[in-house]
Every structure is written in structure tokens, then in C-alpha cells.
Protein backbone atom coordinates (compact mmCIF):
# COMPACT_ATOMS: atom_id res chain seq x y z
CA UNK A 1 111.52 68.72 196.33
CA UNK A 2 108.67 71.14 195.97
CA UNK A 3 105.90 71.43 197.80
CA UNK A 4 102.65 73.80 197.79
CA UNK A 5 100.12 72.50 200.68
CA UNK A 6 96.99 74.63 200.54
CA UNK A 7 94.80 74.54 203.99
CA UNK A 8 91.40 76.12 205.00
CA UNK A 9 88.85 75.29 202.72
CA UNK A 10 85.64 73.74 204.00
CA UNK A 11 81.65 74.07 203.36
CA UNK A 12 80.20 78.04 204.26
CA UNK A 13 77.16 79.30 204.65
CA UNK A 14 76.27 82.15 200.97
CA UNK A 15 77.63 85.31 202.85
CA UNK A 16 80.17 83.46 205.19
CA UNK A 17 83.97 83.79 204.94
CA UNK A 18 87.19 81.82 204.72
CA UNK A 19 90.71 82.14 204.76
CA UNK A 20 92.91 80.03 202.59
CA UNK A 21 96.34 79.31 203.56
CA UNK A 22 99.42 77.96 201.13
CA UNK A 23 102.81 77.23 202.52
CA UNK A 24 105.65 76.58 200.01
CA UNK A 25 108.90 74.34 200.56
CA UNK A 26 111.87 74.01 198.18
CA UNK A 27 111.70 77.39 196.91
CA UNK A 28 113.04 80.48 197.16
CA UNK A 29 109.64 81.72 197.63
CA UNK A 30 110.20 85.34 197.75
CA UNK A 31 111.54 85.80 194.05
CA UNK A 32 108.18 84.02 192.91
CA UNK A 33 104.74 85.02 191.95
CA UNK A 34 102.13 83.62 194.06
CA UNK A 35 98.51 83.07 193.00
CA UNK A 36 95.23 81.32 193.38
CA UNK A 37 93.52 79.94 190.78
CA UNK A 38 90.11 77.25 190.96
CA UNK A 39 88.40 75.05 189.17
CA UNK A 40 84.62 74.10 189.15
CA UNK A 41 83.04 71.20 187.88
CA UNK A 42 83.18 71.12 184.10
CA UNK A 43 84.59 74.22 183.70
CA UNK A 44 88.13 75.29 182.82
CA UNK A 45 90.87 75.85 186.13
CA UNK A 46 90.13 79.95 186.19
CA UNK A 47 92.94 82.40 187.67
CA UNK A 48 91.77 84.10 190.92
CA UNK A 49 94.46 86.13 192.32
CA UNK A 50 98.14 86.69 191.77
CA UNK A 51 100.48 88.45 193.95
CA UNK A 52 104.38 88.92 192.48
CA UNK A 53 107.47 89.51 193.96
CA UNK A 54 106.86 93.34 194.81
CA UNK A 55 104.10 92.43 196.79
CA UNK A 56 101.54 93.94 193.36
CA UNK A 57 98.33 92.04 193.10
CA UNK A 58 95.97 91.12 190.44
CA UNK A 59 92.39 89.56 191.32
CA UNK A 60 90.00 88.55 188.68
CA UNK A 61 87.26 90.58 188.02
CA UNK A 62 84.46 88.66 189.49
CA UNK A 63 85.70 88.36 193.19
CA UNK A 64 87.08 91.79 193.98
CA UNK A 65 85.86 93.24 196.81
CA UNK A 66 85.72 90.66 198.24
CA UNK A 67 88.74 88.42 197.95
CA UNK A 68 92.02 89.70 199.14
CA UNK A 69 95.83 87.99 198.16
CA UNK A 70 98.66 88.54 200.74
CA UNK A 71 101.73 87.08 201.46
CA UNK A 72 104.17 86.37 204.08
CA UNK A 73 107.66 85.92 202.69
CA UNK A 74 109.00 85.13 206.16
CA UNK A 75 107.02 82.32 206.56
CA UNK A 76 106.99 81.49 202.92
CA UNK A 77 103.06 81.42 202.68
CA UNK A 78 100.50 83.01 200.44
CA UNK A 79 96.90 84.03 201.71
CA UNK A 80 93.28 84.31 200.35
CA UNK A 81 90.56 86.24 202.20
CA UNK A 82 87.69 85.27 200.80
CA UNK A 83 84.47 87.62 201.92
CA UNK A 84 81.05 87.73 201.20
CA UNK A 85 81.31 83.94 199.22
CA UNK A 86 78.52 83.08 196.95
CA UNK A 87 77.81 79.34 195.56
CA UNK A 88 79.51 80.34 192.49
CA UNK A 89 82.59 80.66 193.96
CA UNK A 90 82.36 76.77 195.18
CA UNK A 91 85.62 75.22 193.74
CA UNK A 92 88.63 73.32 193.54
CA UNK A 93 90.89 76.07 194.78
CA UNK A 94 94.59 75.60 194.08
CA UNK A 95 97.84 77.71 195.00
CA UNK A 96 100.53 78.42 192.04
CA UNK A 97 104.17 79.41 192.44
CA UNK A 98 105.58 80.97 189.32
CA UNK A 99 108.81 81.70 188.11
CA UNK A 100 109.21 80.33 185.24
CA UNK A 101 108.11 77.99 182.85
CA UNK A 102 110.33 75.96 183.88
CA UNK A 103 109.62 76.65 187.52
CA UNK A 104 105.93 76.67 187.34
CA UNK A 105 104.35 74.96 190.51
CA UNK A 106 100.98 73.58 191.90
CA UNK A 107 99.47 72.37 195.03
CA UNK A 108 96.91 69.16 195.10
CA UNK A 109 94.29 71.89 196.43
CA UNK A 110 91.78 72.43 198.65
CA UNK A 111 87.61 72.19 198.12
CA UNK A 112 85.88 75.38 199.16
CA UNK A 113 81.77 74.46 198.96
CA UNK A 114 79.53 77.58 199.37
CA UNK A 115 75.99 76.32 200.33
CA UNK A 116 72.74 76.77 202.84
């Protein structure tokens, strides 16, 4: 059985910082792509970051520079730095594990609130 179970979300202060964490079971995790995607209220799940295989990385265009994806293959977990975090950045966040479609995972997710 598959599991993704994302931990370290929580309410921050605009300007504060958090780490995201997103372990993986039932996979071979290091022949998949790993990414972080969110979703805020009444708006579409959005992707944030991917790292693949090689260890390349993609991050969306409105949270570089401050976000960071890494990964860990030996202890089959996938990270997100998040810097400098704004309220529009307050989301659903949840880890993916791709490789396939027919291999195509999620986690439940985990609530990251920005707010003074």
C-alpha cells in the first residue's frame, strides 16, 4: 500500500518560514518524481515544485527565491523550504509521487496559514 504523509505545516507570521516534510512508503521512491503542489480556497490545486529522479527541479514562478525542493532518497522523503511566506501562499499543500499515470500518487496534505 502507498502512502505519502506530509508534516510541518502550521500558521506563520507574513515573512516567517517553514519546512514541509513528505515521507513515502510502498514505493520505490527513488525512480519517481517528487513534487508539491497546493490548493487555496476556490481556486484550482496549483503545481509548486517538482524534483525528478536526477535530483532536477522545477518551482513555479511565483515562489522562487524563496521556496526550495530537496530530497532524500535514503530516507525516502521529499522537502519544501518555504522562505519569506506571504498570505498568498496560505494553502492546502499536498506532496505528489509520479511515475506514471498509472503510478500517480497523493498525500491527504497539510494546511500552511500565513497570517499576523
Amino acid at each position: 500500500q502507498v502512502q505519502l504523509v506530509e508534516s510541518g505545516g502550521g500558521l506563520v507570521q507574513p515573512g516567517g518560514s517553514l519546512r514541509l516534510s513528505c515521507t513515502a512508503s510502498g514505493i520505490i521512491f527513488g525512480i519517481y518524481n517528487m513534487g508539491w503542489y497546493r490548493q487555496a480556497p476556490g481556486k484550482q490545486r496549483e503545481l509548486v515544485a517538482v524534483i525528478i529522479r536526477g535530483g532536477n527541479t522545477n518551482i513555479a514562478g511565483s515562489v522562487k527565491g524563496r521556496f526550495t525542493i530537496s530530497r532524500e532518497n535514503a530516507k525516502n522523503t521529499v522537502y519544501l523550504q518555504m522562505n519569506s511566506l506571504k498570505p498568498d501562499d496560505t494553502a492546502l499543500y499536498y506532496c505528489n509521487a509520479f511515475y506514471s499515470n498509472y503510478h500517480n500518487y497523493w498525500g491527504q496534505g497539510t494546511q500552511v496559514t500565513v497570517s499576523s
